[in-house]
PDB file of N, CA and C in Angstrom:
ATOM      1  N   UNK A   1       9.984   2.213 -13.985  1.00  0.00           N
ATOM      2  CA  UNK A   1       9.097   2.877 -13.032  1.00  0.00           C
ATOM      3  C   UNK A   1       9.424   2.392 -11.629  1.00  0.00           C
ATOM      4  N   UNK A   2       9.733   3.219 -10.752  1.00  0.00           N
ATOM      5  CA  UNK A   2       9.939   2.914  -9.494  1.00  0.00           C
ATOM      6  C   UNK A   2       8.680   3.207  -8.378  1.00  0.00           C
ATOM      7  N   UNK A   3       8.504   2.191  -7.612  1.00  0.00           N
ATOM      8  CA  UNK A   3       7.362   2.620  -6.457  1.00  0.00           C
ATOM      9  C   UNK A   3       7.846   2.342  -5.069  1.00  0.00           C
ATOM     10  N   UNK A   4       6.812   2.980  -4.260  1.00  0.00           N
ATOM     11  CA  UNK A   4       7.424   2.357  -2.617  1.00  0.00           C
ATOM     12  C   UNK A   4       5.795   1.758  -2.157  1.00  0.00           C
ATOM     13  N   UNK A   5       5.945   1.102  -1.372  1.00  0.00           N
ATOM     14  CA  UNK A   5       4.486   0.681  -0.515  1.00  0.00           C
ATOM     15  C   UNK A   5       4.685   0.688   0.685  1.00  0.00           C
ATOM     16  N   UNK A   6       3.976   1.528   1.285  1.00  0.00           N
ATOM     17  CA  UNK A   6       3.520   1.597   3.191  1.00  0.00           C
ATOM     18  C   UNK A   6       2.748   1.002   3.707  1.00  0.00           C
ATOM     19  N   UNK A   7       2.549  -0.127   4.224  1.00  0.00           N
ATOM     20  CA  UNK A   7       1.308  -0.764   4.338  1.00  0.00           C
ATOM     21  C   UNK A   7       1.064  -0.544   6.356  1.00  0.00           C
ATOM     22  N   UNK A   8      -0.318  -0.518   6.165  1.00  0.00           N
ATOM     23  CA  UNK A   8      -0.530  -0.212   7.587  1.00  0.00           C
ATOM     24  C   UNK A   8      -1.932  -0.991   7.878  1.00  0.00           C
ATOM     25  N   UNK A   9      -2.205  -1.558   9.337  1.00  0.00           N
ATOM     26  CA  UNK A   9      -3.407  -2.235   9.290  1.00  0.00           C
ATOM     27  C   UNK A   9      -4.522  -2.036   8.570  1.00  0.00           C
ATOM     28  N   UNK A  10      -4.349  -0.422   8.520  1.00  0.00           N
ATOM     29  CA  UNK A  10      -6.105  -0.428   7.445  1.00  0.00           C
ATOM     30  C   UNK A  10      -6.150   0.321   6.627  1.00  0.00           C
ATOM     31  N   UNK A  11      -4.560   0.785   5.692  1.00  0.00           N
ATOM     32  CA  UNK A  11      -4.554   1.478   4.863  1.00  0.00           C
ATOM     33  C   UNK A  11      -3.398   0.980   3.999  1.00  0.00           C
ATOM     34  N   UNK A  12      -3.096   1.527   2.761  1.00  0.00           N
ATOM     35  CA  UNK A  12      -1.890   1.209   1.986  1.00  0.00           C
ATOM     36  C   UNK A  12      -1.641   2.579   1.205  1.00  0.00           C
ATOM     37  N   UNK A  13      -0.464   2.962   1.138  1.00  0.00           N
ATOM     38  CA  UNK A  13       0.149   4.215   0.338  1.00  0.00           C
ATOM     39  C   UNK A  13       1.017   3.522  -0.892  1.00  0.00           C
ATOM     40  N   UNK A  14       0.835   4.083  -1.840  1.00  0.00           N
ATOM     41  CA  UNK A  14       1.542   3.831  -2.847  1.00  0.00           C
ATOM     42  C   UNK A  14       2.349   4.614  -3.653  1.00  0.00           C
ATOM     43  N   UNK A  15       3.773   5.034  -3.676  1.00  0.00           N
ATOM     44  CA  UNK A  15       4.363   6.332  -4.327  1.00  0.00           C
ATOM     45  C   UNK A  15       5.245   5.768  -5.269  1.00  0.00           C
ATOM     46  N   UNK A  16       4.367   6.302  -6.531  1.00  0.00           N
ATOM     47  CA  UNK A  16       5.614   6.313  -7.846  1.00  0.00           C
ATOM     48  C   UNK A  16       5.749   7.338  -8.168  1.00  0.00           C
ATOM     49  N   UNK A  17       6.983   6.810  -8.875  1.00  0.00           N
ATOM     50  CA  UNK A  17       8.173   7.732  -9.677  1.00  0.00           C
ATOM     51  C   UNK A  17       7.533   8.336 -10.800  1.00  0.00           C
ATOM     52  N   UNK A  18       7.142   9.664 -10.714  1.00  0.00           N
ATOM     53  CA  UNK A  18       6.912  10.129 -12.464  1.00  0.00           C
ATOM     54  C   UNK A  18       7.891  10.805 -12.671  1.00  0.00           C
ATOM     55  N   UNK A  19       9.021  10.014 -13.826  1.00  0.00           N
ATOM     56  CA  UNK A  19       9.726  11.370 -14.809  1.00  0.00           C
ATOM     57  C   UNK A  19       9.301  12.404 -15.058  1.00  0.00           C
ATOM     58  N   UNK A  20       8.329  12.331 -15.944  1.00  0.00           N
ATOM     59  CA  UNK A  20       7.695  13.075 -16.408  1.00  0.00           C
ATOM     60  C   UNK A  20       7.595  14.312 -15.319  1.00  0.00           C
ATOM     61  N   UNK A  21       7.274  14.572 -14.331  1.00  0.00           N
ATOM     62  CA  UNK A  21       7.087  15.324 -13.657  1.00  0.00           C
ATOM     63  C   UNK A  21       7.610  15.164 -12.483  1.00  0.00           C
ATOM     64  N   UNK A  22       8.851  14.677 -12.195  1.00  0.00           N
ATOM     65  CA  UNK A  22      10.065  14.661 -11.358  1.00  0.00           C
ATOM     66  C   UNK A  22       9.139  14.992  -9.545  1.00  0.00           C
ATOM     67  N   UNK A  23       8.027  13.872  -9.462  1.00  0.00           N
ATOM     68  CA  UNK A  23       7.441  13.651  -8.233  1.00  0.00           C
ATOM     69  C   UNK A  23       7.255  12.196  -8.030  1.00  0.00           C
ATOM     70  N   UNK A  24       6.696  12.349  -6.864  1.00  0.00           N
ATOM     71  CA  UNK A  24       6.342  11.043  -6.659  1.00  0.00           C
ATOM     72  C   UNK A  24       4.703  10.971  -6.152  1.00  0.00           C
ATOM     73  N   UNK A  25       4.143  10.006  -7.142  1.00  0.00           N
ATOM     74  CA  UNK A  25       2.362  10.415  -7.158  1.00  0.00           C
ATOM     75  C   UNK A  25       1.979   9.204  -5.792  1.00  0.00           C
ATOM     76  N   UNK A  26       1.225  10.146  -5.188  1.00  0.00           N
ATOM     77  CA  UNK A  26       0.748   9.268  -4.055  1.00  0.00           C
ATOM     78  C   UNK A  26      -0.621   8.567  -4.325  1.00  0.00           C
ATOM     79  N   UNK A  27      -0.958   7.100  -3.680  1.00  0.00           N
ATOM     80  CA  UNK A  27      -2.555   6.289  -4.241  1.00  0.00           C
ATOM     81  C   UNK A  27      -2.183   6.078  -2.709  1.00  0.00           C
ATOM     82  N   UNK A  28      -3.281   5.960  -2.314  1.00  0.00           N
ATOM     83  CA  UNK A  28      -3.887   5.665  -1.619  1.00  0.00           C
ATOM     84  C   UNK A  28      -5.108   4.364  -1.083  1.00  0.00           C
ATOM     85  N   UNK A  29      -4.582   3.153  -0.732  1.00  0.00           N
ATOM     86  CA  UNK A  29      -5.586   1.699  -1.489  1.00  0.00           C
ATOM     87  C   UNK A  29      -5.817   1.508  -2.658  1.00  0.00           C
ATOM     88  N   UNK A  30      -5.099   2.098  -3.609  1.00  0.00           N
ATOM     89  CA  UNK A  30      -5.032   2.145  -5.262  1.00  0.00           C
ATOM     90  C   UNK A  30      -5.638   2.933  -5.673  1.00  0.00           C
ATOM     91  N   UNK A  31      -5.944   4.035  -5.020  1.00  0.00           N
ATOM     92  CA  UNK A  31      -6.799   5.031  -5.897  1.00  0.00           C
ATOM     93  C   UNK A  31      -5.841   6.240  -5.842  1.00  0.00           C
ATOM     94  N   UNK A  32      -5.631   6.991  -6.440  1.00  0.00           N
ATOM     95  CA  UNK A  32      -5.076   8.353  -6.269  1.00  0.00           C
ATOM     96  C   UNK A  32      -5.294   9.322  -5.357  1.00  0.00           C
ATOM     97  N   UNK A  33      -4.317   9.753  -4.512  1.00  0.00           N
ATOM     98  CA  UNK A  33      -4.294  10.525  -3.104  1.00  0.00           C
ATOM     99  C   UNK A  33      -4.843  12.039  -3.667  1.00  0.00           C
ATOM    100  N   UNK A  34      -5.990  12.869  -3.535  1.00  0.00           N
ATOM    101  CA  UNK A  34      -5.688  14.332  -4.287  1.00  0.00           C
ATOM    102  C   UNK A  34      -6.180  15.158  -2.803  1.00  0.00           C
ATOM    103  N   UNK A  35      -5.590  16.661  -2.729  1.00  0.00           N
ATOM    104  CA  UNK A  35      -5.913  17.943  -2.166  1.00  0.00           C
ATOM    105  C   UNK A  35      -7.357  18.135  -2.218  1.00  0.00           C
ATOM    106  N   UNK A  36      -7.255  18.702  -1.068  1.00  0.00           N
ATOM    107  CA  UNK A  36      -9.054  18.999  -0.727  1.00  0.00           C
ATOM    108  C   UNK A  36      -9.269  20.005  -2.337  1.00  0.00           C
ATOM    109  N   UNK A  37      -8.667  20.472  -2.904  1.00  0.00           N
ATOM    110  CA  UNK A  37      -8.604  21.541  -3.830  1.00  0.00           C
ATOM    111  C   UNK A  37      -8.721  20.075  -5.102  1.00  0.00           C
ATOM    112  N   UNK A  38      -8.529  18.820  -5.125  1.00  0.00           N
ATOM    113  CA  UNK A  38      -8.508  18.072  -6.214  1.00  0.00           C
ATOM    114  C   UNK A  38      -7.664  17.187  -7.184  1.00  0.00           C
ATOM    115  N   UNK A  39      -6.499  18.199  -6.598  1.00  0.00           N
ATOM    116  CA  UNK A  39      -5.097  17.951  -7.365  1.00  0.00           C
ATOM    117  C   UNK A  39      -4.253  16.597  -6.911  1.00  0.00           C
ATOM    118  N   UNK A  40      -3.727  16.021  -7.504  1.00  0.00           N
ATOM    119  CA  UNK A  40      -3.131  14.744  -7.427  1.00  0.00           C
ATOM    120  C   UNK A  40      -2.041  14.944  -6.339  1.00  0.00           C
ATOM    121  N   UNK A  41      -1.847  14.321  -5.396  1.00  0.00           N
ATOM    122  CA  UNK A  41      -0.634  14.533  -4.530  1.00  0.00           C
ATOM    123  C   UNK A  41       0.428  14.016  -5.330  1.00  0.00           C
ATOM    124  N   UNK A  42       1.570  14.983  -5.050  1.00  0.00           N
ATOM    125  CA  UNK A  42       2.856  14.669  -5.724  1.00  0.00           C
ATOM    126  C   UNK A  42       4.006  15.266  -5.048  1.00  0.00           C
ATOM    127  N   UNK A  43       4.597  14.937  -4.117  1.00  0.00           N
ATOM    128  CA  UNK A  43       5.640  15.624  -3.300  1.00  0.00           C
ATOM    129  C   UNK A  43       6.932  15.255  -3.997  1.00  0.00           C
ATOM    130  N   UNK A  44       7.642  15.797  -3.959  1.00  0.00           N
ATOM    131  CA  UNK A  44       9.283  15.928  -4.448  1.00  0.00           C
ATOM    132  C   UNK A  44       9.675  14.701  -4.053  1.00  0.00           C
ATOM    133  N   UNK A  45       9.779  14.890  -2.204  1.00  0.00           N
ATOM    134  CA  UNK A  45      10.466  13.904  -1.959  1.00  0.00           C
ATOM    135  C   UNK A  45       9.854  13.290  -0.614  1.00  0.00           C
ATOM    136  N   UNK A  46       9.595  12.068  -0.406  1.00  0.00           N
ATOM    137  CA  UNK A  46       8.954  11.475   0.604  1.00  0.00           C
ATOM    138  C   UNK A  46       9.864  10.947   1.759  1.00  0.00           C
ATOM    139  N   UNK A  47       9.359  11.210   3.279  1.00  0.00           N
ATOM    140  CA  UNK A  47      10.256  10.377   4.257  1.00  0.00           C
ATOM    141  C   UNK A  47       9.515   9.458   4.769  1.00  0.00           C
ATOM    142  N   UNK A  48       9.877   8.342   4.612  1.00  0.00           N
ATOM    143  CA  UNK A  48       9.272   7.048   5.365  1.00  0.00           C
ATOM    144  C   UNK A  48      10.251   7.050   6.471  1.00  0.00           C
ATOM    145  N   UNK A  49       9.422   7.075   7.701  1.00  0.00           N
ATOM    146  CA  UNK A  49       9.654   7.357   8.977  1.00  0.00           C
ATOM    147  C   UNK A  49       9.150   6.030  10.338  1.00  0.00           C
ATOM    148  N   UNK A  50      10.175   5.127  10.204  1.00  0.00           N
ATOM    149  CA  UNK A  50      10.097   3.968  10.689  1.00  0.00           C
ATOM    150  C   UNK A  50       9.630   4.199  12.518  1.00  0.00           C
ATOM    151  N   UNK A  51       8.423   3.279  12.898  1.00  0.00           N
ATOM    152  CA  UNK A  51       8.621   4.199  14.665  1.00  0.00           C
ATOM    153  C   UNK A  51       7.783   3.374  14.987  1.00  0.00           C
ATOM    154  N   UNK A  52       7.743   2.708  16.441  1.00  0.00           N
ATOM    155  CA  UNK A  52       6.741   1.839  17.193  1.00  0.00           C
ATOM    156  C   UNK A  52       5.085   2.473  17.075  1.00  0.00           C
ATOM    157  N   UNK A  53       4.110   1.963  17.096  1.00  0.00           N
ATOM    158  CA  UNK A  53       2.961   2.265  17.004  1.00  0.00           C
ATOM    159  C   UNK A  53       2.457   1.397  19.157  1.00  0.00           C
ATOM    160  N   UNK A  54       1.571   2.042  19.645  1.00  0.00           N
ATOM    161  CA  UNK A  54       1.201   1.210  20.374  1.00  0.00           C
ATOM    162  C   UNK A  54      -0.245   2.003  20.955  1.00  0.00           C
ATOM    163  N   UNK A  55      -1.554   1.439  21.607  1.00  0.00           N
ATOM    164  CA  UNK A  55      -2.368   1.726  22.053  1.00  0.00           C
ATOM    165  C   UNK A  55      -2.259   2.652  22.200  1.00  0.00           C
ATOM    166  N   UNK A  56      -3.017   3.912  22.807  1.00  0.00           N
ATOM    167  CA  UNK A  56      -3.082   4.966  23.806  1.00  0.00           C
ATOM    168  C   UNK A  56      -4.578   4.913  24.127  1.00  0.00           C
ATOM    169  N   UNK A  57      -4.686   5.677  25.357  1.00  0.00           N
ATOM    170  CA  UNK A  57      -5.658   6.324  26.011  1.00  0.00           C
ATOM    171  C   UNK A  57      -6.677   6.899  25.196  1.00  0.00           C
ATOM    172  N   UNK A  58      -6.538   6.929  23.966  1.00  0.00           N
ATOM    173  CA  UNK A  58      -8.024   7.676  23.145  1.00  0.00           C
ATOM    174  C   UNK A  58      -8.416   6.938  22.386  1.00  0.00           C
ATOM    175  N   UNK A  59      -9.908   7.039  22.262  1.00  0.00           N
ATOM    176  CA  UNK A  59     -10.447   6.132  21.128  1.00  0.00           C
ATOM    177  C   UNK A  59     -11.400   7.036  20.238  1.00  0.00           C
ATOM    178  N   UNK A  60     -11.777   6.855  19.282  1.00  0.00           N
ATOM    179  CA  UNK A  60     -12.373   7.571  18.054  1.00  0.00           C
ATOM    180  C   UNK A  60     -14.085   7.554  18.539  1.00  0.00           C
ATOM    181  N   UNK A  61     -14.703   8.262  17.519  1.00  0.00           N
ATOM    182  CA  UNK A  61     -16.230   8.461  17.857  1.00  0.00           C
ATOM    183  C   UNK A  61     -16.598   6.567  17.753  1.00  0.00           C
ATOM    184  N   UNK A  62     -16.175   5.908  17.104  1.00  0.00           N
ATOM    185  CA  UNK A  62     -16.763   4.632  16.923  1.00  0.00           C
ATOM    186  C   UNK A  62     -15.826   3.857  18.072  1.00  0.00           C
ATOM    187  N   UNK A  63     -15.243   4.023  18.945  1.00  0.00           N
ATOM    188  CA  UNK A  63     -14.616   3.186  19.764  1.00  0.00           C
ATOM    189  C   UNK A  63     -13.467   2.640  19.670  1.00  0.00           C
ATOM    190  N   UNK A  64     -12.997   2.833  18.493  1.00  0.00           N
ATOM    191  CA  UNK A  64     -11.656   2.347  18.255  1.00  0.00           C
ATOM    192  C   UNK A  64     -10.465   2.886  18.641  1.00  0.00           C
ATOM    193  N   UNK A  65      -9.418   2.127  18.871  1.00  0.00           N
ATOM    194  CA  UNK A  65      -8.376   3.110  19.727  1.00  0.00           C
ATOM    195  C   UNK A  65      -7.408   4.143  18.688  1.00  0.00           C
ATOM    196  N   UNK A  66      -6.969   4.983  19.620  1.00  0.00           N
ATOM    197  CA  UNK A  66      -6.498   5.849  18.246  1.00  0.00           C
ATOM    198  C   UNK A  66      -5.178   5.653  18.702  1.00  0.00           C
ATOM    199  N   UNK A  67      -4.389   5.207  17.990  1.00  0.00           N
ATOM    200  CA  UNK A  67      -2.440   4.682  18.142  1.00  0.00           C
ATOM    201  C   UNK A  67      -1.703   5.700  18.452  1.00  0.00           C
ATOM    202  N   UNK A  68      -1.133   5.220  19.552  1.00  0.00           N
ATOM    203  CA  UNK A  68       0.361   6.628  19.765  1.00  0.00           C
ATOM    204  C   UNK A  68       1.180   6.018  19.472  1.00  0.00           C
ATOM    205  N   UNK A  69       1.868   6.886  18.316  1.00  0.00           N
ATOM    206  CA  UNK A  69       3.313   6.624  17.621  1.00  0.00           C
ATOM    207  C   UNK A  69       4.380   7.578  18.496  1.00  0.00           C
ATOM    208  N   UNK A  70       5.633   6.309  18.971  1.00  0.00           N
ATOM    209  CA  UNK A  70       6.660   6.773  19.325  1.00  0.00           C
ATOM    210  C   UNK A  70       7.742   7.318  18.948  1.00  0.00           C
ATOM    211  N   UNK A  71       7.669   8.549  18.742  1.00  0.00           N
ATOM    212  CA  UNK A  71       8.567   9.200  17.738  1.00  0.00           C
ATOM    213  C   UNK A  71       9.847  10.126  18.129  1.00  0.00           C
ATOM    214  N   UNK A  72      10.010  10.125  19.282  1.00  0.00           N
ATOM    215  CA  UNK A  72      10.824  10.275  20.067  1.00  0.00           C
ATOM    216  C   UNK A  72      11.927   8.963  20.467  1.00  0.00           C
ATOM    217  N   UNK A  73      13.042   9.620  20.046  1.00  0.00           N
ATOM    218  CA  UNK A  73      14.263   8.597  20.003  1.00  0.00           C
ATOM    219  C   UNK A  73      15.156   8.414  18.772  1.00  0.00           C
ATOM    220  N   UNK A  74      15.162   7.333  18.191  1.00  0.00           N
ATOM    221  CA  UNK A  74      15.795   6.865  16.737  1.00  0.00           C
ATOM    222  C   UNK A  74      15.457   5.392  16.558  1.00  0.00           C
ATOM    223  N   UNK A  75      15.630   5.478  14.772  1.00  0.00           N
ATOM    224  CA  UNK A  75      15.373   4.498  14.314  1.00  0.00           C
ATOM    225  C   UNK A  75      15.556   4.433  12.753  1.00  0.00           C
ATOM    226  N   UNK A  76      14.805   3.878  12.093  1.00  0.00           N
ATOM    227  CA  UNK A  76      15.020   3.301  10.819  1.00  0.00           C
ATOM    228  C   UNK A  76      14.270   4.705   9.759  1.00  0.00           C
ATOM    229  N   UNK A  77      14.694   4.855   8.602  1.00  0.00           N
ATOM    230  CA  UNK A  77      14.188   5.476   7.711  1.00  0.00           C
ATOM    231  C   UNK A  77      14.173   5.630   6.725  1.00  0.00           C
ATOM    232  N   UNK A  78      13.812   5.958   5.434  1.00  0.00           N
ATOM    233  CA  UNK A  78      14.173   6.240   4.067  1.00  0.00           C
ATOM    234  C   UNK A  78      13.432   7.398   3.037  1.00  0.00           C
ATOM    235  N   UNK A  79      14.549   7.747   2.227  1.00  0.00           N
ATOM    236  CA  UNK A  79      14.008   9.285   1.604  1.00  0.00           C
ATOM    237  C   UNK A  79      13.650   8.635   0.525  1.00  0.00           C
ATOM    238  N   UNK A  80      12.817   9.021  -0.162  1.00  0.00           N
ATOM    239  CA  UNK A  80      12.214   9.058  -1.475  1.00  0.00           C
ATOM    240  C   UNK A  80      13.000  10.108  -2.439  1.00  0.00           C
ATOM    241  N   UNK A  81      13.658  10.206  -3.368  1.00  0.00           N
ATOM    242  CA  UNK A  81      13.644  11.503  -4.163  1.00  0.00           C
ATOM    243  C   UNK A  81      14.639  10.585  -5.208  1.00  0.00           C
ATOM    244  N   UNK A  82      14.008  11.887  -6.277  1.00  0.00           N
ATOM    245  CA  UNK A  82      14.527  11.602  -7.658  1.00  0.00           C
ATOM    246  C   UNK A  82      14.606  10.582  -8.231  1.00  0.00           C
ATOM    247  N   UNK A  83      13.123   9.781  -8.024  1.00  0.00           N
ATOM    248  CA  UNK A  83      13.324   8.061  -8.306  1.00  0.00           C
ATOM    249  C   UNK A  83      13.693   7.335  -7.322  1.00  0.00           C
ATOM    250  N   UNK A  84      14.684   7.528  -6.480  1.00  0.00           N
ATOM    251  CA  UNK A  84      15.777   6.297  -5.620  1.00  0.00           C
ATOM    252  C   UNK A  84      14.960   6.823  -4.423  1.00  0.00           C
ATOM    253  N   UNK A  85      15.657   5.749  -3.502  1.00  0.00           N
ATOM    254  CA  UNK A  85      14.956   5.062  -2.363  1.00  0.00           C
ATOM    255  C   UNK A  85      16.427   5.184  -1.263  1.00  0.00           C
ATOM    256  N   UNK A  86      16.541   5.940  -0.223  1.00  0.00           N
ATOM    257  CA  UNK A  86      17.592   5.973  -0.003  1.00  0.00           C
ATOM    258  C   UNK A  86      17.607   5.623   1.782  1.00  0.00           C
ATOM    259  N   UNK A  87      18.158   5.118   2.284  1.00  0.00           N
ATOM    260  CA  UNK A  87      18.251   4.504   3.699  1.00  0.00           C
ATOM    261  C   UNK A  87      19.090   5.259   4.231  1.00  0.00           C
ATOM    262  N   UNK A  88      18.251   6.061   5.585  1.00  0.00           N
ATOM    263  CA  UNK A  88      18.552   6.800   6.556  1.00  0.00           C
ATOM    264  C   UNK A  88      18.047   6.385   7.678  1.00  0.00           C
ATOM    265  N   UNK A  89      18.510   7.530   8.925  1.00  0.00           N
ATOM    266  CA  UNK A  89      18.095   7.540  10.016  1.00  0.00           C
ATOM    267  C   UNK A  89      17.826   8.745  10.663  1.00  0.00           C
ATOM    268  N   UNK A  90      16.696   8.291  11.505  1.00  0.00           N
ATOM    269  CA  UNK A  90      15.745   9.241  11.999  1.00  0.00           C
ATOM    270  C   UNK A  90      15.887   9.518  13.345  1.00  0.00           C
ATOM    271  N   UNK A  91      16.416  10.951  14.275  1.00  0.00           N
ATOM    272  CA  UNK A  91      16.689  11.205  15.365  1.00  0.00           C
ATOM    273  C   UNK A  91      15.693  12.292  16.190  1.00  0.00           C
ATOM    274  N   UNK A  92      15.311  12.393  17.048  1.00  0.00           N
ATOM    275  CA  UNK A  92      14.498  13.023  17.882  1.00  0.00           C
ATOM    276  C   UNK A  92      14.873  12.790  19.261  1.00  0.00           C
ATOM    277  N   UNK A  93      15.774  13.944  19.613  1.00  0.00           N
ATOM    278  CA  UNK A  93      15.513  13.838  21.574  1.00  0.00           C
ATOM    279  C   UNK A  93      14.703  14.434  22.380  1.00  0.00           C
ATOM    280  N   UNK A  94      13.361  14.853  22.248  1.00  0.00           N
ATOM    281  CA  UNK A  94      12.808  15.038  22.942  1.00  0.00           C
ATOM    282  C   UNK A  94      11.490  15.799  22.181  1.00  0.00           C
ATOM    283  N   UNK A  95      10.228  15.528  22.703  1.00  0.00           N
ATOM    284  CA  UNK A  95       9.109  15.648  22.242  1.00  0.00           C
ATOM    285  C   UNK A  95       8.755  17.305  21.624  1.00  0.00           C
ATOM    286  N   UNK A  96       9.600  18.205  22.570  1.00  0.00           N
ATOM    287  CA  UNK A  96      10.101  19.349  22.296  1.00  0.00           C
ATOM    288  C   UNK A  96      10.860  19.680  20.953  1.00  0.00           C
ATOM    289  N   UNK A  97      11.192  19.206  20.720  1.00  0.00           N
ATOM    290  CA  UNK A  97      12.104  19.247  19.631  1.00  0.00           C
ATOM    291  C   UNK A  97      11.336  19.555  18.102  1.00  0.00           C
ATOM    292  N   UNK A  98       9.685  19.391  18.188  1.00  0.00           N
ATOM    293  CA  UNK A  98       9.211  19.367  16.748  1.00  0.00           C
ATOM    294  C   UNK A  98       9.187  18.315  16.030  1.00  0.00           C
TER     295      UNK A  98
END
């Protein structure tokens, strides 16, 4: 059984490998990630998308700041699929770009 872990100040993702059904099941703090509809998240193939996090200018109804991720540029990355874990890189020149 293969898994990946994302860990982030106030959350954790967890994606394993199901044969069985050639996805990868997403948890969420250990519980299972599902669709407003119920269904278990299970994407083919996942991109972990490596990128600076830092303050910004907005904060949430409770005061907390809400993080701008810098995603513009390059950096570190990795695909999820078919079980394996595969190391790439991630390019963006300009905010335009999508």
């Amino acid at each position: 059984e293969s898994s990946h872990t994302v860990r982030y100040p106030s959350a954790r993702f967890t994606f394993t490998w199901s044969g069985s059904r050639d996805r990868w099941l997403v948890s969420m703090d250990g519980s299972p990630a599902r669709s407003a509809d119920g269904d278990r998240l299970a994407p083919a193939t996942v991109v972990v998308q490596h990128v600076k996090v830092r303050e910004s200018d907005f904060r949430d109804f409770r005061g907390s700041n809400s993080p701008y991720v810098e995603s513009v540029g390059s950096g570190r990355a990795e695909v999820l699929r078919d079980g394996r874990a595969y190391d790439a890189t991630w390019k963006r020149g300009a905010a335009e770009d999508g």
